[in-house]
C-alpha atoms as a PDB file:
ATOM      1  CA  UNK A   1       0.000   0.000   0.000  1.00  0.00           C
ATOM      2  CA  UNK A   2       1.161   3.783  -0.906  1.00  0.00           C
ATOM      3  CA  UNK A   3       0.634   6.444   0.802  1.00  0.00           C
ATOM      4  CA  UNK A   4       0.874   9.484  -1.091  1.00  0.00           C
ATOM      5  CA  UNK A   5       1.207  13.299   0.489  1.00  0.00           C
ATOM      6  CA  UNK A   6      -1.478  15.446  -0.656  1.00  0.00           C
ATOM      7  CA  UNK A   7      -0.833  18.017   1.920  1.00  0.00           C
ATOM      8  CA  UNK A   8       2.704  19.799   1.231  1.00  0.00           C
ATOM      9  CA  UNK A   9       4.407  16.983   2.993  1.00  0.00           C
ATOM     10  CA  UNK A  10       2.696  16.996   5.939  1.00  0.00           C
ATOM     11  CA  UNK A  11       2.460  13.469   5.913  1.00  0.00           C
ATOM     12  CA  UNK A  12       4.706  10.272   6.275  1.00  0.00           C
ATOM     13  CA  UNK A  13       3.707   6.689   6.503  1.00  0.00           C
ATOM     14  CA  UNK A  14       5.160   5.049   9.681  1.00  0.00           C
ATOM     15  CA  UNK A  15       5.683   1.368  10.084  1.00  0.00           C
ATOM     16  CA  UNK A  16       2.293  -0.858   9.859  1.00  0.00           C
ATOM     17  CA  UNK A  17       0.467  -1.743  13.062  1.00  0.00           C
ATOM     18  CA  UNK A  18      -0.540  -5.873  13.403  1.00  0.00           C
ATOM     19  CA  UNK A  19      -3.452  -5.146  11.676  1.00  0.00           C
ATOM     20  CA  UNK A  20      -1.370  -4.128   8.728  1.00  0.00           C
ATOM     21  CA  UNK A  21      -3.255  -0.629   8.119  1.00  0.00           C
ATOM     22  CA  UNK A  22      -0.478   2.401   8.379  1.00  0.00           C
ATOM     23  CA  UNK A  23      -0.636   4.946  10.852  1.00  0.00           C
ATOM     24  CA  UNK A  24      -0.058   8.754   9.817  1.00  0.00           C
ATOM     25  CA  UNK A  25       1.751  11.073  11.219  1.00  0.00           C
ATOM     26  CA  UNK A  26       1.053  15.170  10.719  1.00  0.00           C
ATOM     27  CA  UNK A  27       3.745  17.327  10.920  1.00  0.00           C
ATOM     28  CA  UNK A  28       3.066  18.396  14.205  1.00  0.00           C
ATOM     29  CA  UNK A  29       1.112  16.350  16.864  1.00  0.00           C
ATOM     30  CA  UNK A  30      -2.475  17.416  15.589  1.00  0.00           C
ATOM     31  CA  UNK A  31      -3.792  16.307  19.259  1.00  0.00           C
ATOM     32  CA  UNK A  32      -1.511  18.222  21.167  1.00  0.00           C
ATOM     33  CA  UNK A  33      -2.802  19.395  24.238  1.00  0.00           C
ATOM     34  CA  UNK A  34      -5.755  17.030  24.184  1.00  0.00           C
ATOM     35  CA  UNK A  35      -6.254  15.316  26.823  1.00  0.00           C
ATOM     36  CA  UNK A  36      -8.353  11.843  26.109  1.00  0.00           C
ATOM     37  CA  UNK A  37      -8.983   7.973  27.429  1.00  0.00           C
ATOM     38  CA  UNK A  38     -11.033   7.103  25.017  1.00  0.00           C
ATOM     39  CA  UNK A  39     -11.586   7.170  21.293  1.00  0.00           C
ATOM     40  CA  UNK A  40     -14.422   6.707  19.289  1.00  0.00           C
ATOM     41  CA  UNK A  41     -14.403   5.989  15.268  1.00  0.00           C
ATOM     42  CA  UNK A  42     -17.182   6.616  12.853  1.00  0.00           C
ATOM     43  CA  UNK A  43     -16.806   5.483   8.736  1.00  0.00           C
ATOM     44  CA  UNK A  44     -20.042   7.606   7.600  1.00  0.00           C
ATOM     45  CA  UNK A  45     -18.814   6.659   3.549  1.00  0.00           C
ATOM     46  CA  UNK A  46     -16.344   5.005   1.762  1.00  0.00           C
ATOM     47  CA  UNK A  47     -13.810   7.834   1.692  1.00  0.00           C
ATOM     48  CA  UNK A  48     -14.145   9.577   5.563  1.00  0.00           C
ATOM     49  CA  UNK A  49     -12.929   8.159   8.852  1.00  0.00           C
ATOM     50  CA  UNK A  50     -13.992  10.210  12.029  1.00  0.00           C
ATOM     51  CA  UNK A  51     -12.438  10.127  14.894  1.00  0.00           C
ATOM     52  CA  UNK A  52     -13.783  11.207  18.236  1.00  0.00           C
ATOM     53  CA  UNK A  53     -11.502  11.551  21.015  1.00  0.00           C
ATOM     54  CA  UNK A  54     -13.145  11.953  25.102  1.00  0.00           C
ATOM     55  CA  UNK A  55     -11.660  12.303  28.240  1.00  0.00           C
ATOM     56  CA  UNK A  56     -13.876  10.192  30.956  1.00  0.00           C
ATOM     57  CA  UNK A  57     -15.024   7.427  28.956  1.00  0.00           C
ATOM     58  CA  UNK A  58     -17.055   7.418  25.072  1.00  0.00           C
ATOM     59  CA  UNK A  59     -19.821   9.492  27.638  1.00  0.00           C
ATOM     60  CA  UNK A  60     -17.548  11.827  29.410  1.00  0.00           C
ATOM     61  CA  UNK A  61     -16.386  15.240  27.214  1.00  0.00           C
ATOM     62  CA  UNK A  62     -15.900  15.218  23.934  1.00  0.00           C
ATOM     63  CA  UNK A  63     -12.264  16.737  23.373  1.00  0.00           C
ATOM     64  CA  UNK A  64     -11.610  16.635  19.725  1.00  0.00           C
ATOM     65  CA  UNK A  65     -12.490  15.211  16.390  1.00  0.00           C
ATOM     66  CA  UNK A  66     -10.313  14.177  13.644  1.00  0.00           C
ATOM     67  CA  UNK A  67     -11.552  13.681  10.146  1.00  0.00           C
ATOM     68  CA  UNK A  68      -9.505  12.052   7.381  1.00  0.00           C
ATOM     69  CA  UNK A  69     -10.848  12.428   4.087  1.00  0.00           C
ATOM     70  CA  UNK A  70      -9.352   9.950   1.134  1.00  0.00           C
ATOM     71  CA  UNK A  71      -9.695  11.110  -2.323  1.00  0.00           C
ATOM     72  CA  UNK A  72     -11.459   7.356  -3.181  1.00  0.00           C
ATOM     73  CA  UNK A  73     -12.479   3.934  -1.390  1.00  0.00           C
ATOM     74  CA  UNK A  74      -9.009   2.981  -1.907  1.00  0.00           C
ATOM     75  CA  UNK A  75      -7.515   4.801   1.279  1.00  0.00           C
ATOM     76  CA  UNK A  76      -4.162   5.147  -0.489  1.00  0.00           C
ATOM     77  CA  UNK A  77      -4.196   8.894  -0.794  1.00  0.00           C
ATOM     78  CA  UNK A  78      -5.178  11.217   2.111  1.00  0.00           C
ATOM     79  CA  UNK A  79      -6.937  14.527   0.915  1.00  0.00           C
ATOM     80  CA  UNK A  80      -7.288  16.150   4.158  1.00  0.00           C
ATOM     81  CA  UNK A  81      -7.015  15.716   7.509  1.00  0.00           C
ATOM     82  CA  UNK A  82      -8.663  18.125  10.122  1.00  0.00           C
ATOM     83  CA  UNK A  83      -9.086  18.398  14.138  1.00  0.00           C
ATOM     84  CA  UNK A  84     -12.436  20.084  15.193  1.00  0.00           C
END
């Protein structure tokens, strides 16, 4: 699997977890200064991921959510990525 940088090099593919997806890395820590336990993760279409990330359990506060965007179902490009 490739994992190209659509995002100024922002982005770099780090070694595969045992469930062989890749985990990416933003330039900076994008949850940094969030504090969580627990994390939540939503697929609402082929292309998004959404995670939610809440300190106190998935019913305590809700600290920040990450969206990454793909450009298709393929998940080998990243479009965007964005903390809310």
């Amino acid at each position: 699997m490739a994992l190209h940088d659509l995002d100024l090099q922002n982005f770099e593919r780090l070694e595969p977890n045992k469930s062989a997806r890749y985990v990416i890395s933003v330039g900076q820590n994008i949850l940094a200064g969030v504090e969580f336990d627990s994390i939540s993760v939503a697929y609402p279409n082929a292309t998004t991921e959404i995670f939610t990330y809440y300190a106190g359990g998935l019913s305590g506060t809700l600290n920040a959510t990450v969206t990454v965007v793909y450009t298709d179902a393929t998940k080998e490009d990243v479009s965007t990525v964005e903390r809310t």
